[in-house]
Protein backbone atom coordinates (compact mmCIF):
# COMPACT_ATOMS: atom_id res chain seq x y z
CA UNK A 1 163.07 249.85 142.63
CA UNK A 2 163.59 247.39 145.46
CA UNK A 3 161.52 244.59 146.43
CA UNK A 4 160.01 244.12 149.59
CA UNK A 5 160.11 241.12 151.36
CA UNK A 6 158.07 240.09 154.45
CA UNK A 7 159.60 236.88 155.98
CA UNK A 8 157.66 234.99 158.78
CA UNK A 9 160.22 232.93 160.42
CA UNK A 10 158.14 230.53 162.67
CA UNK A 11 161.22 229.00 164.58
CA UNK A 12 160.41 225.23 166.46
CA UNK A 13 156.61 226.20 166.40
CA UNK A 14 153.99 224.88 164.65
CA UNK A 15 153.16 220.84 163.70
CA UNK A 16 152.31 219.65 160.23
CA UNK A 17 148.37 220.31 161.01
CA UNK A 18 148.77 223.84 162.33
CA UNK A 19 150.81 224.92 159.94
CA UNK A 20 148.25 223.82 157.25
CA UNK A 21 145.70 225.86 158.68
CA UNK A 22 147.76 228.75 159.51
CA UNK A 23 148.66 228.61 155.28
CA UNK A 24 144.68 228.19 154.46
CA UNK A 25 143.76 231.23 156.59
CA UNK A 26 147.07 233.54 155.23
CA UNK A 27 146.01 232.23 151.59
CA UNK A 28 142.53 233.42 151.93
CA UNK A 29 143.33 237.02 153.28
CA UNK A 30 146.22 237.42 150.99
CA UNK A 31 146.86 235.05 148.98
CA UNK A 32 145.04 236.01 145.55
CA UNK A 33 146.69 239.67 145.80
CA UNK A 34 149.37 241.04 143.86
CA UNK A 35 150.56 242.77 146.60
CA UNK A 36 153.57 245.26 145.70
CA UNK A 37 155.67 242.85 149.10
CA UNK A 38 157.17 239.72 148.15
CA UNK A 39 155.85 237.27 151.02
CA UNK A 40 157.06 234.14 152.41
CA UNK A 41 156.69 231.90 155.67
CA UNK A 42 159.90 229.65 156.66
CA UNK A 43 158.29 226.77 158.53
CA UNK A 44 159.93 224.35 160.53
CA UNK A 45 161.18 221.10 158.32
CA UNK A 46 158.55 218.67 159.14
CA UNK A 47 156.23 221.41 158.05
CA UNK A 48 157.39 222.49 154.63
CA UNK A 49 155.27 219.50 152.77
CA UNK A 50 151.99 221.09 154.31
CA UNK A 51 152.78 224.27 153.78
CA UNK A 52 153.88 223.71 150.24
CA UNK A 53 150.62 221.91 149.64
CA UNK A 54 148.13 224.24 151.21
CA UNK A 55 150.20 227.42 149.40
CA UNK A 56 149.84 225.68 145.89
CA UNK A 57 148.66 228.52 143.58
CA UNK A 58 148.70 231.74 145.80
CA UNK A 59 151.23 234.36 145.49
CA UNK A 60 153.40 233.40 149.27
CA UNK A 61 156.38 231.92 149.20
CA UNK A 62 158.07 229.43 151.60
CA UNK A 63 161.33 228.31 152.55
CA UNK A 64 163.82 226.50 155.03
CA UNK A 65 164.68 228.13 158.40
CA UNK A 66 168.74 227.22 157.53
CA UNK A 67 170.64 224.80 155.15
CA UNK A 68 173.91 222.52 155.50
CA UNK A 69 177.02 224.00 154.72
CA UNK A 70 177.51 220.36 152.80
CA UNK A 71 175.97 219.09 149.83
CA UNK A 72 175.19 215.89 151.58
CA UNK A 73 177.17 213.14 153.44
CA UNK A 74 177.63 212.04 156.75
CA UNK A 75 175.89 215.01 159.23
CA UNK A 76 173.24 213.92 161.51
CA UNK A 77 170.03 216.19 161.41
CA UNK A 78 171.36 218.34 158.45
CA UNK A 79 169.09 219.37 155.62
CA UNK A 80 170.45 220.24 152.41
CA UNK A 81 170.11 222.68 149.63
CA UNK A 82 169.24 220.03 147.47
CA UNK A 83 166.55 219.04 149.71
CA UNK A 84 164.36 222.05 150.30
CA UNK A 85 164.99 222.91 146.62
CA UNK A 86 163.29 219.36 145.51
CA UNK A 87 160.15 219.92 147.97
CA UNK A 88 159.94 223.83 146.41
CA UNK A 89 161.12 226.03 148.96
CA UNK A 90 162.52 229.30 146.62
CA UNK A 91 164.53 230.85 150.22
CA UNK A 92 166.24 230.50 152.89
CA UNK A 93 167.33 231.74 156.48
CA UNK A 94 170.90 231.84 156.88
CA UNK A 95 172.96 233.03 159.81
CA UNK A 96 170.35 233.62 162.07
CA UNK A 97 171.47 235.14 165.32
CA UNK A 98 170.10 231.79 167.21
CA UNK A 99 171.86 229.53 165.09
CA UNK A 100 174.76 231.52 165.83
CA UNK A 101 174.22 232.04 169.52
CA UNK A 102 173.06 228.72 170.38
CA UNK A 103 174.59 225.71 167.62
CA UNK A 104 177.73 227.67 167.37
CA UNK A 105 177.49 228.88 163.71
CA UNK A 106 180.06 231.27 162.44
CA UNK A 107 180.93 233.89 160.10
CA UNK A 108 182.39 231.20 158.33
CA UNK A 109 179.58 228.49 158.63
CA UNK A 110 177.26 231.06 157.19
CA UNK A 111 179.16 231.83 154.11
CA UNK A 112 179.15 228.34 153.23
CA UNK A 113 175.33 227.59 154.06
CA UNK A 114 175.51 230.65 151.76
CA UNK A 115 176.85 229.42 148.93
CA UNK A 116 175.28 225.89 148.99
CA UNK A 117 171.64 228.12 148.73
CA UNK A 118 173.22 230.04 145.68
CA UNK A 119 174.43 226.96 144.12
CA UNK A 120 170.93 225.29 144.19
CA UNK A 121 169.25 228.69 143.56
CA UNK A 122 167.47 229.33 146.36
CA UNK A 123 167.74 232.83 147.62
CA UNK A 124 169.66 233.04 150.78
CA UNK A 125 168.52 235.87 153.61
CA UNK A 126 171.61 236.33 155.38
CA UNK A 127 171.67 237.82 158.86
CA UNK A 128 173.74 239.80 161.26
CA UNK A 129 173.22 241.82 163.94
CA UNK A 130 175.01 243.12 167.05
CA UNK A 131 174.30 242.05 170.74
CA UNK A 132 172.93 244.22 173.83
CA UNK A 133 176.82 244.61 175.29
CA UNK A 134 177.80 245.47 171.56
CA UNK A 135 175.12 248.41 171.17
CA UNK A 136 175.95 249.42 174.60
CA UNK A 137 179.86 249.68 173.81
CA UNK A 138 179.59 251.15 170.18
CA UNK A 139 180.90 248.27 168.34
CA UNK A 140 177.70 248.23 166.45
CA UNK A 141 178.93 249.03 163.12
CA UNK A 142 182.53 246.70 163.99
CA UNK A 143 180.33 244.05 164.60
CA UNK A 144 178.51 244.51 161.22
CA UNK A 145 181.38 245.46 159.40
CA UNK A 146 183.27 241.83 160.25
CA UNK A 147 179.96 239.78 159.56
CA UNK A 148 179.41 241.45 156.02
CA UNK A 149 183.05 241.46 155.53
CA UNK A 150 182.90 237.75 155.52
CA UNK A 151 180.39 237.64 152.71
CA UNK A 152 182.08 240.36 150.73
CA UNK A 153 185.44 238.06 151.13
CA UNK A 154 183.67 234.53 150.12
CA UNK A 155 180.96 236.24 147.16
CA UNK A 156 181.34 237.85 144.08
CA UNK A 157 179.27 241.07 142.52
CA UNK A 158 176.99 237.87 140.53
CA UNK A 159 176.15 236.53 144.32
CA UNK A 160 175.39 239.26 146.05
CA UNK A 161 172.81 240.53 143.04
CA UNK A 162 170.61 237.05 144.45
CA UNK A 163 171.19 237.39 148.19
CA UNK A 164 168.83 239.07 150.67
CA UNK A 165 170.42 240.48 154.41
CA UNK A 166 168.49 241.06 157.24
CA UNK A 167 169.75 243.00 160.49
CA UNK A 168 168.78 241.30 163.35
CA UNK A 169 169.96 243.44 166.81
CA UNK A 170 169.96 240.19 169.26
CA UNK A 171 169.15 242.70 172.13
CA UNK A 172 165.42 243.02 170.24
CA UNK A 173 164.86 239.21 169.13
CA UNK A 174 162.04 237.31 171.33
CA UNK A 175 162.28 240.31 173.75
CA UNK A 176 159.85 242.52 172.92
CA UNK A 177 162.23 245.33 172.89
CA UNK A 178 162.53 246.58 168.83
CA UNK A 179 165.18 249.08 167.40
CA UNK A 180 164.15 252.52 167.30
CA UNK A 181 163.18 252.97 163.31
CA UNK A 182 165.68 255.45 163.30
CA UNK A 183 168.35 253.12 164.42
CA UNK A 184 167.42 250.44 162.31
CA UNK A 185 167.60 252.33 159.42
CA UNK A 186 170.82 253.66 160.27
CA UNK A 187 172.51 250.33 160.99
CA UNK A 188 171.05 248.80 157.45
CA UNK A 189 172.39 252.13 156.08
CA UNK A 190 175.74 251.28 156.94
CA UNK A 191 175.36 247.81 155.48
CA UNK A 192 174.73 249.63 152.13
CA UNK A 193 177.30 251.56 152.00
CA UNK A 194 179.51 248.73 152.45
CA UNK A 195 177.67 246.72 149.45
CA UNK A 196 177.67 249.95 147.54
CA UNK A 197 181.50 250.43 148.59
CA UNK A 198 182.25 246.71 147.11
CA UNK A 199 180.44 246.10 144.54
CA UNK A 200 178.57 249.19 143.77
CA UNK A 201 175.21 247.33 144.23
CA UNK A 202 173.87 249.53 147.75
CA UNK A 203 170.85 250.38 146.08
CA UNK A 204 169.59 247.38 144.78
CA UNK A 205 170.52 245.10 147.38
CA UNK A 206 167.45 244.28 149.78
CA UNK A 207 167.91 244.11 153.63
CA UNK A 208 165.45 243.51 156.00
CA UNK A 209 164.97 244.32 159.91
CA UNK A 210 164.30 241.77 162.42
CA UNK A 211 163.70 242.26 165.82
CA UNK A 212 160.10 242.56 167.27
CA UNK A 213 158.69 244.05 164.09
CA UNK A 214 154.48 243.79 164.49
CA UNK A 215 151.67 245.70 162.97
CA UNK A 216 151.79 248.26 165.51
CA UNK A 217 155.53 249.27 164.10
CA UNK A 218 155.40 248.36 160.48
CA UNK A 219 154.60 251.53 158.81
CA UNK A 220 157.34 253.50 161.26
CA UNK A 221 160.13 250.89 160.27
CA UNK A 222 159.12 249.57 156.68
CA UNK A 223 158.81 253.49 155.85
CA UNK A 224 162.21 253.87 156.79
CA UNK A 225 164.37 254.34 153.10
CA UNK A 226 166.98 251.79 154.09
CA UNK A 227 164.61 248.81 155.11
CA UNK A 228 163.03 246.82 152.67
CA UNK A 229 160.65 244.57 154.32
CA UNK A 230 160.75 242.53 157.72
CA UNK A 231 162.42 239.26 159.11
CA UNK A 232 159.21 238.46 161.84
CA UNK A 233 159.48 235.77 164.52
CA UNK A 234 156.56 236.17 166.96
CA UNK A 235 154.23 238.11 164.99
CA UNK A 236 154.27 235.61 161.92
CA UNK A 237 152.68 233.20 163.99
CA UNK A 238 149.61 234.83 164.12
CA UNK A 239 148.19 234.67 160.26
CA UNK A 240 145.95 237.71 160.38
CA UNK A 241 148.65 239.95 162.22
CA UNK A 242 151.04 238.61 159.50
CA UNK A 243 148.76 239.21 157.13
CA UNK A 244 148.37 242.67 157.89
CA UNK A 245 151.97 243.68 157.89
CA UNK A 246 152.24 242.24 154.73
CA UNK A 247 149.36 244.92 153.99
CA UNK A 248 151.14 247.71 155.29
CA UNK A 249 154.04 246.96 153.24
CA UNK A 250 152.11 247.23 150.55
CA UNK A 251 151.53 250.79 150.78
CA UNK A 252 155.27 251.17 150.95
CA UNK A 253 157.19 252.43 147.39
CA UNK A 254 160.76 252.61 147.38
């Protein structure tokens, strides 16, 4: 059986103080449950020391919103694996489709923040995703066929038994515009088979969707047999919302 996972990536929102009482209002709705969904917020780095102290002794998780491709040295405004790990983050975001659209991370990049989260055991969510002109031009599965090549070139069958992916569309991140749960499913489908073709580990491996996911589409797209949980930007910012996918999930066997 598969985990589920529901991920609240919070981006550049939230200071110290507002991320403590977002924490103390998710803790007391959910925090106490053994809910059937893995959960975990990724805060902002000036944010992780709250968070870690408010979450002491629920059941959520937290972690970094990316890591250093370095184990440490000489790069301005990098944080390492070594870092997050001492201030007890368990995960983190790799890959996202921002950090590769906007500070020029690659398939390459990735692979090493990759294996700098494996090396200090924290569990890495990888993710890939096409863009609007991609979809529209059915390179869709090229697009995710080069991005999880990349892993499958640079990680063995040990690494990819501890890594998460998520599929991210761009066209459906900040935009209000979501995948259809039928194509979501479909494009993590393929990413399956392509685990399953290399390593024989498609079933086991959990991969999220990203991409406008809220409680009003949870059930349709958590429900679907190739998605395992959510990677949420705007809707993790609201605790009760968040709290309530994480709910939904819940009700979700796979």
């Amino acid at each position: 059986m598969r985990k589920l996972l529901i991920a609240g990536n919070w981006k550049m929102n939230k200071t110290s103080l507002q991320a403590g009482a977002f924490c103390s209002e998710l803790k007391n709705i959910i925090g106490n449950l053994n809910l059937r969904a893995m959960v975990a917020v990724f805060p902002p780095f000036t944010s992780i020391l709250a968070v870690r102290d408010e979450l002491k002794g629920s059941t959520i998780l937290f972690g970094g919103q990316n890591v250093s491709f370095a184990q440490s040295g000489a790069y301005t405004g990098e944080i390492s694996a070594a870092m997050l790990k001492e201030e007890g983050a368990t995960l983190v975001i790799v890959g996202h489709s921002e950090r590769r659209g906007m500070f020029a991370d690659t398939d390459k990049s990735v692979l090493e923040r990759a294996k700098q989260a494996l090396n200090f055991d924290l569990m890495p969510i990888v993710c890939v995703g096409e863009s609007l002109t991609d979809r529209q031009n059915n390179r869709t599965f090229d697009v995710l066929k080069g991005q999880i090549g990349a892993l499958l070139g640079g990680l063995d069958r040990d690494d990819f038994k501890k890594i998460v992916i998520a599929y991210e569309p761009i066209w459906a991140i900040g935009t209000g515009l979501s995948a259809s749960a039928d194509e979501a499913d479909e494009a993590c489908g393929f990413i399956r088979g392509l685990v399953e073709q290399a390593f024989g580990l498609g079933q086991s491996i959990s991969i999220l969707y990203g991409g406008s996911l809220n409680q009003k589409n949870a059930l349709d797209l958590l429900s679907k047999p190739n998605i395992d949980g959510g990677l949420i930007g705007g809707a993790s910012l609201n605790a009760a919302e968040f709290a309530q996918i994480a709910l939904i999930a819940d009700k979700i066997e796979k």
